[in-house]
N, C-alpha and C. Protein backbone atom coordinates (compact mmCIF):
# COMPACT_ATOMS: atom_id res chain seq x y z
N UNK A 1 0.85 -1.18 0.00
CA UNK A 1 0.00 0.00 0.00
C UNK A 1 0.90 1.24 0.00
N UNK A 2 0.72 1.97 -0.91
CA UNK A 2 1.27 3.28 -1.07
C UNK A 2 0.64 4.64 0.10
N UNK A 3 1.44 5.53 0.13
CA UNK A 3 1.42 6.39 1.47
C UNK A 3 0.10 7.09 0.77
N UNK A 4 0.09 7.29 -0.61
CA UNK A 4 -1.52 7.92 -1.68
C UNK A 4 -2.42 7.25 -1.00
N UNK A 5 -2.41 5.60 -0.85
CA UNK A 5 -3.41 4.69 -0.81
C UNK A 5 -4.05 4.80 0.84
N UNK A 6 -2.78 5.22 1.30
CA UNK A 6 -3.17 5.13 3.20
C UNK A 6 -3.73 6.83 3.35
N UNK A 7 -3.37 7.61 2.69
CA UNK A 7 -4.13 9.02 2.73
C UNK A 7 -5.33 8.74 2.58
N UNK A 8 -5.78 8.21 0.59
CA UNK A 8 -7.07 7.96 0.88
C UNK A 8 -8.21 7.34 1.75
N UNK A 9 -7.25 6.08 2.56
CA UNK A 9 -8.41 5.50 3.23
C UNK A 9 -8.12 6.45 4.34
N UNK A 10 -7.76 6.88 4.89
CA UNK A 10 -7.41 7.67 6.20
C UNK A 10 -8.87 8.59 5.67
N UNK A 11 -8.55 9.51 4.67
CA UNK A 11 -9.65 10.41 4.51
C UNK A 11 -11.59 9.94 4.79
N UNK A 12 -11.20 8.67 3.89
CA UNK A 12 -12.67 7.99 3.54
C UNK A 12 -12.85 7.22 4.99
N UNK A 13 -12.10 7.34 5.90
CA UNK A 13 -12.41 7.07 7.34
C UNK A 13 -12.91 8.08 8.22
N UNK A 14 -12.35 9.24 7.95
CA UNK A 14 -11.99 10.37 8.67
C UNK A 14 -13.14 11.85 8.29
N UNK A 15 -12.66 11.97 7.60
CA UNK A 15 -13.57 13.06 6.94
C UNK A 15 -14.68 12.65 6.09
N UNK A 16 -15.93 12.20 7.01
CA UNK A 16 -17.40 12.09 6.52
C UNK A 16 -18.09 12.72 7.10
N UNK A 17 -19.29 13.35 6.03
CA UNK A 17 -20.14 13.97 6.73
C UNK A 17 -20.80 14.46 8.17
N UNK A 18 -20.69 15.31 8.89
CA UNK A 18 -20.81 15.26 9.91
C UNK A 18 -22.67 15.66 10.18
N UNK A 19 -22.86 14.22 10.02
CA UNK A 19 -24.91 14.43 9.84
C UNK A 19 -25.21 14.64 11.30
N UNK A 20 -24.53 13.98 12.57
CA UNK A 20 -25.52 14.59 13.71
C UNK A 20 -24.86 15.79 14.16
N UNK A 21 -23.92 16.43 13.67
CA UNK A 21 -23.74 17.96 14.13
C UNK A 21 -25.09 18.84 12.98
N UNK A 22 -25.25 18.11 11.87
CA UNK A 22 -26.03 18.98 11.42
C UNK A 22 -27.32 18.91 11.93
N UNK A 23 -27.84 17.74 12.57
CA UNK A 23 -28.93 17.49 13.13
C UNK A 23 -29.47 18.74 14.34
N UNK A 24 -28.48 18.53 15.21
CA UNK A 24 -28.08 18.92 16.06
C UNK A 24 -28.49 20.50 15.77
N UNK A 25 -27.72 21.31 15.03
CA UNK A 25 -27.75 22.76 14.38
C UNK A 25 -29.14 22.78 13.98
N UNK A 26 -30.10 21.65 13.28
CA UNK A 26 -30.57 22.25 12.54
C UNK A 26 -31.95 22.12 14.01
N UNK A 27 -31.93 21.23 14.54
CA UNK A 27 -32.64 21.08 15.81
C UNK A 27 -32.83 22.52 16.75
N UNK A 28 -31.55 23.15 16.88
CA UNK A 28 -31.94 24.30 17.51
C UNK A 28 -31.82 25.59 16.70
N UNK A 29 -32.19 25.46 15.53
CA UNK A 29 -32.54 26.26 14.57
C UNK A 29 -31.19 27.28 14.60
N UNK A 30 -30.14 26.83 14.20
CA UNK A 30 -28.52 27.53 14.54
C UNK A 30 -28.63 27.51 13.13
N UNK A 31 -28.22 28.86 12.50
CA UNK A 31 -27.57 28.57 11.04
C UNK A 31 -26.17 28.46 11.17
N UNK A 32 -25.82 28.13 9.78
CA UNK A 32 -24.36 27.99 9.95
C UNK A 32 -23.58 29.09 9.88
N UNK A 33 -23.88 30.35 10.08
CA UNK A 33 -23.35 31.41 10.02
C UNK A 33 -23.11 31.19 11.32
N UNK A 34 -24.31 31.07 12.26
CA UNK A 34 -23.97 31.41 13.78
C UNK A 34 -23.15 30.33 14.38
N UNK A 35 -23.23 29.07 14.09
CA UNK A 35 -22.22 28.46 14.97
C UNK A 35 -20.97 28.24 14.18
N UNK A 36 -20.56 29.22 12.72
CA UNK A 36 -18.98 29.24 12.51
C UNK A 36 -18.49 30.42 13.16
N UNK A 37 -19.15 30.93 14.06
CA UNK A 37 -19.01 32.44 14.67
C UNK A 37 -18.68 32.09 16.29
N UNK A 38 -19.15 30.91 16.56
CA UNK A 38 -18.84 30.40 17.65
C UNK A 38 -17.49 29.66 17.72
N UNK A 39 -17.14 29.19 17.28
CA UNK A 39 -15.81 28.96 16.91
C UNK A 39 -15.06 29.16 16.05
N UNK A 40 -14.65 30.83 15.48
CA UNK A 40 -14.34 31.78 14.86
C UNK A 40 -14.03 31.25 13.65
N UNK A 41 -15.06 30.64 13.20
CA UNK A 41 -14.60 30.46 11.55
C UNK A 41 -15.26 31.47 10.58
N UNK A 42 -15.04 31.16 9.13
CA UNK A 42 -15.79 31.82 8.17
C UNK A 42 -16.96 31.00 8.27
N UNK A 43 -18.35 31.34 7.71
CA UNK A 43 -19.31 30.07 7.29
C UNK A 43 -19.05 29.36 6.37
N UNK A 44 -18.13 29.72 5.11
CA UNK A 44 -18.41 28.59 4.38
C UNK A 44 -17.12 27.72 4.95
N UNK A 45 -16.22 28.02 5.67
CA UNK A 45 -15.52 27.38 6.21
C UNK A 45 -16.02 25.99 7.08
N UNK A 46 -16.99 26.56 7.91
CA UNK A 46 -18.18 25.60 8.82
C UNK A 46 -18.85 25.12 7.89
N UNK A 47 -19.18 25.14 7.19
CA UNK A 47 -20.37 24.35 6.26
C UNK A 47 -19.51 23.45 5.57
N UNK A 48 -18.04 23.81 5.00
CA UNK A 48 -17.10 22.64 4.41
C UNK A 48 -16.84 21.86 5.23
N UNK A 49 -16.45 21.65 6.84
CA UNK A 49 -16.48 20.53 7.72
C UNK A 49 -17.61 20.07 8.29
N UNK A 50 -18.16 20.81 8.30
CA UNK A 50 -19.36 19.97 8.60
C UNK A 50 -19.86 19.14 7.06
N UNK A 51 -20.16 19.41 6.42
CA UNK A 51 -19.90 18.27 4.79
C UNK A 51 -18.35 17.47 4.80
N UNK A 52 -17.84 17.06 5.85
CA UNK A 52 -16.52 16.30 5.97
C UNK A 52 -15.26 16.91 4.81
N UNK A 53 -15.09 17.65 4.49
CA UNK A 53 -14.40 18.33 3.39
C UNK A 53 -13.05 18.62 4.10
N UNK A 54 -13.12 19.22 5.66
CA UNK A 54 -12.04 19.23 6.53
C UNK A 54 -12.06 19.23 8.07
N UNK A 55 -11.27 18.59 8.23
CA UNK A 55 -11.99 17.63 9.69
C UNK A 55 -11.48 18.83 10.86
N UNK A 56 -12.34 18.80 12.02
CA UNK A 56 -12.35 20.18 12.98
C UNK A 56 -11.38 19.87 13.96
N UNK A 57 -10.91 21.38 14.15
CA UNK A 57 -9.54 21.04 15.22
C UNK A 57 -10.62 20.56 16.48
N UNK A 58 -9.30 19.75 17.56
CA UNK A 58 -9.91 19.50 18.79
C UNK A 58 -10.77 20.71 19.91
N UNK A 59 -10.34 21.81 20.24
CA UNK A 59 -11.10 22.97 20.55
C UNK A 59 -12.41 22.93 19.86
N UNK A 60 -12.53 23.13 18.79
CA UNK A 60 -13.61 23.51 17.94
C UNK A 60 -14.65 22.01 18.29
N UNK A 61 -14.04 21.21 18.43
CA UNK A 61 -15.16 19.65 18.60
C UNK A 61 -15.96 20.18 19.93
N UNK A 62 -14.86 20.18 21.26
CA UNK A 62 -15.35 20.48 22.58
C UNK A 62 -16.21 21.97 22.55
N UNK A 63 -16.37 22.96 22.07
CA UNK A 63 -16.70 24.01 21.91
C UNK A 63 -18.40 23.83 21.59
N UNK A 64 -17.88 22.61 20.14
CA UNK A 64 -19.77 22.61 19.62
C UNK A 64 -20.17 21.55 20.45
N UNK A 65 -19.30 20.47 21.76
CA UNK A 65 -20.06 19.82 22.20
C UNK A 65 -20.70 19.98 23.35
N UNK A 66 -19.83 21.22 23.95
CA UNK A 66 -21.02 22.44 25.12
C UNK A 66 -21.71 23.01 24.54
N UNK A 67 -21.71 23.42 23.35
CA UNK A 67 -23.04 24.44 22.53
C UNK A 67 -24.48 23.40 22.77
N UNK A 68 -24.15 21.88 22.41
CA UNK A 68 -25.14 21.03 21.94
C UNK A 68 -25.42 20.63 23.21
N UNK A 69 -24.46 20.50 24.24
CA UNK A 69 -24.57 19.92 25.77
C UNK A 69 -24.39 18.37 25.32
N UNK A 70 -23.85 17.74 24.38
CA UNK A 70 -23.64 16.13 23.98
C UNK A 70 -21.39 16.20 24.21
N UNK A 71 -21.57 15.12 24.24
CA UNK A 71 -20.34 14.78 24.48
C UNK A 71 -19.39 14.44 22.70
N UNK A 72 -18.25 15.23 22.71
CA UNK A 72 -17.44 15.14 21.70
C UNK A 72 -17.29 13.20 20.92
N UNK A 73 -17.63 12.71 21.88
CA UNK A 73 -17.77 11.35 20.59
C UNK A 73 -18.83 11.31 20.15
N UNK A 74 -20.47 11.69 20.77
CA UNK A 74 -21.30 11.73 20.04
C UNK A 74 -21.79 12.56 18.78
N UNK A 75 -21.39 13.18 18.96
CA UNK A 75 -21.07 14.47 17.65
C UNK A 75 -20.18 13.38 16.72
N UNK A 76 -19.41 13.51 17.04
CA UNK A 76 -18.25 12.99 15.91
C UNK A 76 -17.68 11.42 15.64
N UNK A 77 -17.83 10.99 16.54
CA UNK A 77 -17.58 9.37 16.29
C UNK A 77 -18.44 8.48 16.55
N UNK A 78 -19.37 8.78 17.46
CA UNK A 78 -20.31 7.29 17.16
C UNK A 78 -20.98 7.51 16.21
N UNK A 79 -21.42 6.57 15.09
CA UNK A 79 -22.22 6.27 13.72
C UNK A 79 -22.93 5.72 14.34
């Protein structure tokens, strides 16, 4: 396996959709303007990780997982 081949699966592990943060947002009627403002991003910046496009620093996980009051694996790692 080539270091290409271990990127890709790393990615196609790593960076997927993040559907219960959007749940979550869309549950308490948060646009994505307001919670990339909460953890000082641009929006379309927040709207590209949250569509798994680029995966969120550790701060930024714990940040939206007091916003939501859920714990940082449920947001992000349990499927």
């Amino acid at each position: 396996m080539t270091a290409t081949d271990k990127k890709k699966m790393l990615k196609e592990k790593y960076l997927k959709p993040k559907t219960k943060l959007r749940k979550l947002r869309l549950s308490e009627e948060f646009t994505t303007e307001y919670v990339a403002s909460l953890i000082g991003l641009q929006r379309r910046q927040y709207e590209q990780k949250e569509q798994g496009k680029y995966p969120f620093n550790d701060y930024e996980m714990e940040i939206l997982a007091k916003t939501f009051d859920v714990s940082v694996e449920d947001i992000f790692f349990n499927h």
